[in-house]
C-alpha atoms as a PDB file:
ATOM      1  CA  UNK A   1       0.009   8.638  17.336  1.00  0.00           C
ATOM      2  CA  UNK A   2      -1.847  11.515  18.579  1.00  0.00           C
ATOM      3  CA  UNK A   3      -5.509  10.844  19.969  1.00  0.00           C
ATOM      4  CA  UNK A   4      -8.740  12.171  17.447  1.00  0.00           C
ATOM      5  CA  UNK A   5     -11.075  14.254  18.202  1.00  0.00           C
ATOM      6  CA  UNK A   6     -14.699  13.300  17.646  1.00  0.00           C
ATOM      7  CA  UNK A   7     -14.626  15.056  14.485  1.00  0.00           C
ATOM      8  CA  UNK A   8     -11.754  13.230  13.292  1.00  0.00           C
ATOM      9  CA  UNK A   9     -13.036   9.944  14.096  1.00  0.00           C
ATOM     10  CA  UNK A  10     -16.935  11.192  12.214  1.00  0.00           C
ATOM     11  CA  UNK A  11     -14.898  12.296   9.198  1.00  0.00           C
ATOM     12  CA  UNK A  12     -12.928   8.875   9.148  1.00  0.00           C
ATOM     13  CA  UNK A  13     -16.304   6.843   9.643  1.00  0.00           C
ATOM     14  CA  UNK A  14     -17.954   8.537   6.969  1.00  0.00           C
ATOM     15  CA  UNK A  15     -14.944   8.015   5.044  1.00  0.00           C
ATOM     16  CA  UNK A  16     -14.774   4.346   5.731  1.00  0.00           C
ATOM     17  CA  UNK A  17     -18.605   4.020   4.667  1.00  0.00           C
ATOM     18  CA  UNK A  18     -18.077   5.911   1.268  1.00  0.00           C
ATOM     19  CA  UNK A  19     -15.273   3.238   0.467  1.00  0.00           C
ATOM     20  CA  UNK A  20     -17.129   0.280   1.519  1.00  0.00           C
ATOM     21  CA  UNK A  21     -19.863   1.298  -0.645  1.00  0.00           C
ATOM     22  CA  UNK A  22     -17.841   2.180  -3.146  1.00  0.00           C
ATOM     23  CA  UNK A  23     -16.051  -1.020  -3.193  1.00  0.00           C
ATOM     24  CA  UNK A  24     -19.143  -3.286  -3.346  1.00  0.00           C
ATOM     25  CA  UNK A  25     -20.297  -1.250  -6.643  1.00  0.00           C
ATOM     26  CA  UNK A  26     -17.168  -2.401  -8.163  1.00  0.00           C
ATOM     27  CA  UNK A  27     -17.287  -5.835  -7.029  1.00  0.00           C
ATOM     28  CA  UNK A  28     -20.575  -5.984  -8.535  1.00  0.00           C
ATOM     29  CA  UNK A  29     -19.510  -4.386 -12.506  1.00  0.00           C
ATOM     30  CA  UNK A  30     -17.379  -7.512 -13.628  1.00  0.00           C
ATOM     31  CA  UNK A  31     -15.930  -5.269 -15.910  1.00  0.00           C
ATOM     32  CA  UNK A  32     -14.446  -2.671 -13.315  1.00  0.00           C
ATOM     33  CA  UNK A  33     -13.295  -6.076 -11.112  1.00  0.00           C
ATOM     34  CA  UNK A  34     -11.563  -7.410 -13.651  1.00  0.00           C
ATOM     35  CA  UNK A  35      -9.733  -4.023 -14.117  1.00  0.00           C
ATOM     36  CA  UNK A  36      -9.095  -3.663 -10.714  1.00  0.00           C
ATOM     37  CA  UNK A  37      -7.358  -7.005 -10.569  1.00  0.00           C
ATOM     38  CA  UNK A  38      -5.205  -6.687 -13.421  1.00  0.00           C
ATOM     39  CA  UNK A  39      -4.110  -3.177 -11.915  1.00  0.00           C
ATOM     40  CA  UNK A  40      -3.943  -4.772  -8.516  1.00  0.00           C
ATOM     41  CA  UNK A  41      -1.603  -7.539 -10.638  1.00  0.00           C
ATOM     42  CA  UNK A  42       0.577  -4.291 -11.845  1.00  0.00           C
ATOM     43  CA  UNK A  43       1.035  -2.997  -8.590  1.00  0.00           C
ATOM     44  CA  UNK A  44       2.121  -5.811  -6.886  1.00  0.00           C
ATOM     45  CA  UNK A  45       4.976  -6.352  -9.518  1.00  0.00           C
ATOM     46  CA  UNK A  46       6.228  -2.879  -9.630  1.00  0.00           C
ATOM     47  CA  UNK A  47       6.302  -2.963  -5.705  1.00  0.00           C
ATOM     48  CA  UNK A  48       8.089  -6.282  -5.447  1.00  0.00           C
ATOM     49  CA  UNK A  49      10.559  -4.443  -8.018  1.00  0.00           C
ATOM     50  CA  UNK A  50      10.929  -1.586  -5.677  1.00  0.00           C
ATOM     51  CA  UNK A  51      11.745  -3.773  -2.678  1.00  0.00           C
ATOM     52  CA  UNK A  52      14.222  -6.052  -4.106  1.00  0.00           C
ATOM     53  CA  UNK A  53      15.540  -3.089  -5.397  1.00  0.00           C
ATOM     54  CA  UNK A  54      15.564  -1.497  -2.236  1.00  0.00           C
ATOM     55  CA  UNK A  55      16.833  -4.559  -0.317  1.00  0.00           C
ATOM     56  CA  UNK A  56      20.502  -4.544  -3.028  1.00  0.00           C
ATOM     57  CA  UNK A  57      20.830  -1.400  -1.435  1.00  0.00           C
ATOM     58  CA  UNK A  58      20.396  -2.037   2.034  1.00  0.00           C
ATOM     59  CA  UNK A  59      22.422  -4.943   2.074  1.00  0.00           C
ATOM     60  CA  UNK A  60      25.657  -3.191   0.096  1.00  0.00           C
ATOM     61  CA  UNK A  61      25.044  -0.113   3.130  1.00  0.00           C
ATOM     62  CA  UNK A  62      25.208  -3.005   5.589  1.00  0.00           C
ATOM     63  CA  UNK A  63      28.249  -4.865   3.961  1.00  0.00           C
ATOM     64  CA  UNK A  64      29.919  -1.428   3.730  1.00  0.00           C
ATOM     65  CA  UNK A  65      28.803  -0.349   7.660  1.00  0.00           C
ATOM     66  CA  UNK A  66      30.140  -4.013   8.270  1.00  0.00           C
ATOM     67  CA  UNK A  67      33.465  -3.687   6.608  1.00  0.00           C
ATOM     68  CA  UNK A  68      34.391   0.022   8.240  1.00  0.00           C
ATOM     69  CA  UNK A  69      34.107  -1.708  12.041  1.00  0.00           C
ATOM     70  CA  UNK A  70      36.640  -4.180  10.874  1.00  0.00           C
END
């Protein structure tokens, strides 16, 4: 990873203190929490889906990989 400048590292510190904020207004609106978890609920499925998905196709590359060296 290459090093940051100084600006770099400013930018990502004022970055970082725009989402903390950020995230305690929404932890404070019970409304947008709730949201947030349900979506946070939706995205957790879909990427479970994606890697079990992507695991039937790493294991039939390996099982194919494994049957060529025979």
């Amino acid at each position: 990873m290459p090093t940051m400048t100084a600006e770099d590292k400013k930018w990502r510190a004022d970055s970082d203190a725009r989402t903390l904020a950020e995230s305690k207004i929404i932890e404070q609106d019970q409304t947008r929490m709730k949201m947030a978890k349900i979506a946070a609920k939706k995205m957790v499925k879909e990427r479970t889906d994606e890697a079990n998905a992507m695991k039937k196709v790493a294991s039939k590359a390996l099982s194919k990989i494994k049957k060529s060296k025979k």
